[in-house]
C-alpha atoms as a PDB file:
ATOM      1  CA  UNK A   1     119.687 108.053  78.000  1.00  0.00           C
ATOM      2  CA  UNK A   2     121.366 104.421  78.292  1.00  0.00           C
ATOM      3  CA  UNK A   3     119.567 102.470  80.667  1.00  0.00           C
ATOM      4  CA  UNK A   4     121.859  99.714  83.003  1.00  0.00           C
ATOM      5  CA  UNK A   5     120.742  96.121  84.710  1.00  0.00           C
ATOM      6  CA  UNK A   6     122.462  96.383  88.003  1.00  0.00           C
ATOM      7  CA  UNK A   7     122.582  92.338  88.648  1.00  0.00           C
ATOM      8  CA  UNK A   8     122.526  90.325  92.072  1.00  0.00           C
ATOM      9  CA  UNK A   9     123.821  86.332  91.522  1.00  0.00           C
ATOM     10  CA  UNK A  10     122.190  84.165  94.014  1.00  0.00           C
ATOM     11  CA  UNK A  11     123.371  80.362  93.461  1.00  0.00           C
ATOM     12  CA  UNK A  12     122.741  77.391  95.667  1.00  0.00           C
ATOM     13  CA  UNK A  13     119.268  75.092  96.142  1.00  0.00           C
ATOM     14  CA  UNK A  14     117.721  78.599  97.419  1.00  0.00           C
ATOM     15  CA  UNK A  15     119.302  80.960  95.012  1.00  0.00           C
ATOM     16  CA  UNK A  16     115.388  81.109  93.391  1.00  0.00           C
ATOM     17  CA  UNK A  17     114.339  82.748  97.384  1.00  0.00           C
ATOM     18  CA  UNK A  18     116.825  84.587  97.736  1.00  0.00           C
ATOM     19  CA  UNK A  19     116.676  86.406  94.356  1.00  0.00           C
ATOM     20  CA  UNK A  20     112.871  86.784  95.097  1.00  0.00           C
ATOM     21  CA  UNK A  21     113.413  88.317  98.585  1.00  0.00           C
ATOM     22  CA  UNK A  22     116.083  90.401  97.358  1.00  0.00           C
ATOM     23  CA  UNK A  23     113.919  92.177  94.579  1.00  0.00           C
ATOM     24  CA  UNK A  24     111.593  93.133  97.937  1.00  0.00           C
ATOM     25  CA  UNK A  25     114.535  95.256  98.905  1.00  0.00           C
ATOM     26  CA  UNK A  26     115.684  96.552  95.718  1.00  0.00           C
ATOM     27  CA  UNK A  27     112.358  98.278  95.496  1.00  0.00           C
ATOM     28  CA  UNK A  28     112.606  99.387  99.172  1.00  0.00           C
ATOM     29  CA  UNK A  29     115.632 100.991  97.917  1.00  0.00           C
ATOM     30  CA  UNK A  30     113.990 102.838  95.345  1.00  0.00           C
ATOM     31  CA  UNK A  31     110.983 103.706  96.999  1.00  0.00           C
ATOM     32  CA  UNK A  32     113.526 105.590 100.006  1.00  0.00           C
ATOM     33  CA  UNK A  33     115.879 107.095  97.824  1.00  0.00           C
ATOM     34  CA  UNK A  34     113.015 108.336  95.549  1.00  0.00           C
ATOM     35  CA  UNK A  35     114.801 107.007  92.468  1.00  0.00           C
ATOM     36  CA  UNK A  36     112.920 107.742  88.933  1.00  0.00           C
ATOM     37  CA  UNK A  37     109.514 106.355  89.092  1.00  0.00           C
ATOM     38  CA  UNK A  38     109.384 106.260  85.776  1.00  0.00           C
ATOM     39  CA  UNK A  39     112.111 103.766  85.559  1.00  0.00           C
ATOM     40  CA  UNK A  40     111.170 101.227  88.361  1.00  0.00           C
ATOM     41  CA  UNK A  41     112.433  98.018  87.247  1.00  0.00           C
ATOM     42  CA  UNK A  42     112.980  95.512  89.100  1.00  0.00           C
ATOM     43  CA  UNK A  43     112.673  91.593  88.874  1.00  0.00           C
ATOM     44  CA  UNK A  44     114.280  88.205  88.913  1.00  0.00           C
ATOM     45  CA  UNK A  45     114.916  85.640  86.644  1.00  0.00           C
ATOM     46  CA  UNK A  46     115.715  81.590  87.221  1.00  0.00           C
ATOM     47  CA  UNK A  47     119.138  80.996  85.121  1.00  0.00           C
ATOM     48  CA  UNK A  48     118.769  77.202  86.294  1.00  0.00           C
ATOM     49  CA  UNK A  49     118.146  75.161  89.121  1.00  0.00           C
ATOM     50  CA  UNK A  50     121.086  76.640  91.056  1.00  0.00           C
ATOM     51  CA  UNK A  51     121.492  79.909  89.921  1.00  0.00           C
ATOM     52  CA  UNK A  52     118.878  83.172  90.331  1.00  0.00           C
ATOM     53  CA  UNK A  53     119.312  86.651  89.888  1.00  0.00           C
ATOM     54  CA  UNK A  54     117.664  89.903  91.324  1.00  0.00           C
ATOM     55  CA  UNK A  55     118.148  92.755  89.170  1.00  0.00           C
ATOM     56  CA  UNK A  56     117.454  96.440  88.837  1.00  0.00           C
ATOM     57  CA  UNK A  57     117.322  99.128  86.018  1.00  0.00           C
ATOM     58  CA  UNK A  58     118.744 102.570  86.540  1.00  0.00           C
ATOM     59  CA  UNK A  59     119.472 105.359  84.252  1.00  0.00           C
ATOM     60  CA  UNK A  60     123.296 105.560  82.946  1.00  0.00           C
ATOM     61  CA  UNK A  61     123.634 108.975  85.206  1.00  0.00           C
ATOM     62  CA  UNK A  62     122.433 107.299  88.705  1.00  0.00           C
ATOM     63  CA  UNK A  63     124.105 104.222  88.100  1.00  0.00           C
ATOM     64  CA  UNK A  64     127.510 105.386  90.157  1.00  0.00           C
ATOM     65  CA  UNK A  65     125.342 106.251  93.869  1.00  0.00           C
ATOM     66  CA  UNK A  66     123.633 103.079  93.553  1.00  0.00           C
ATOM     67  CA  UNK A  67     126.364 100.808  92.099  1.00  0.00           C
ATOM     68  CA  UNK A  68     127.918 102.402  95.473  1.00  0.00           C
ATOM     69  CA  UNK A  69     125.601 101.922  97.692  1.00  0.00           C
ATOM     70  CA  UNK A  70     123.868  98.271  96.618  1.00  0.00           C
ATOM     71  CA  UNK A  71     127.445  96.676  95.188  1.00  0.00           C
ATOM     72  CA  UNK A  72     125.599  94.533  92.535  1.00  0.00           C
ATOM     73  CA  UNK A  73     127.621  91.471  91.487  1.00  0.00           C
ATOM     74  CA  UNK A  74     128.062  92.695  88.029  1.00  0.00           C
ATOM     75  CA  UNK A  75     125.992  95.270  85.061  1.00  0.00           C
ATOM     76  CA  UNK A  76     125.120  94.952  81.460  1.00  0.00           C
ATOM     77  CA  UNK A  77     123.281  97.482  79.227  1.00  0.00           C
ATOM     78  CA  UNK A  78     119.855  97.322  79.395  1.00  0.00           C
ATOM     79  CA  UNK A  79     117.761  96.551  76.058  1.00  0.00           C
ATOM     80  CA  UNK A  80     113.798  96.840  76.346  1.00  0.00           C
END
């Protein structure tokens, strides 16, 4: 199965926070919506030093509920 990185763009002097406090409730998320524990990724990543994203891995076939339900900025295949 095709896994997706749901991505969150946080820009700004505290785009780096933000991205960090967002992962907190991306795994909320998946903790109450008992998402596939198997697949629990989750993170953030500095793009530069005004730009941050928060980002989450789901399976191709939950990617529609969540994509719903989170509105990430944007998506991209996911390779491990």
């Amino acid at each position: 199965m095709r896994k997706l990185k749901l991505i969150w763009d946080f820009k700004g002097p505290n785009g780096l926070k933000i991205a960090q406090h967002h992962e907190k409730h991306l795994k909320e998320y998946i903790s109450i919506e008992n998402l596939n524990l198997n697949l629990n990724i989750t993170g953030f990543e500095i793009i530069n030093d005004f730009h941050a994203i928060a980002f989450m891995v789901v399976n191709e076939d939950e990617m529609k509920p969540v994509r719903d339900a989170l509105k990430p900025h944007r998506g991209q295949v996911y390779i491990e």
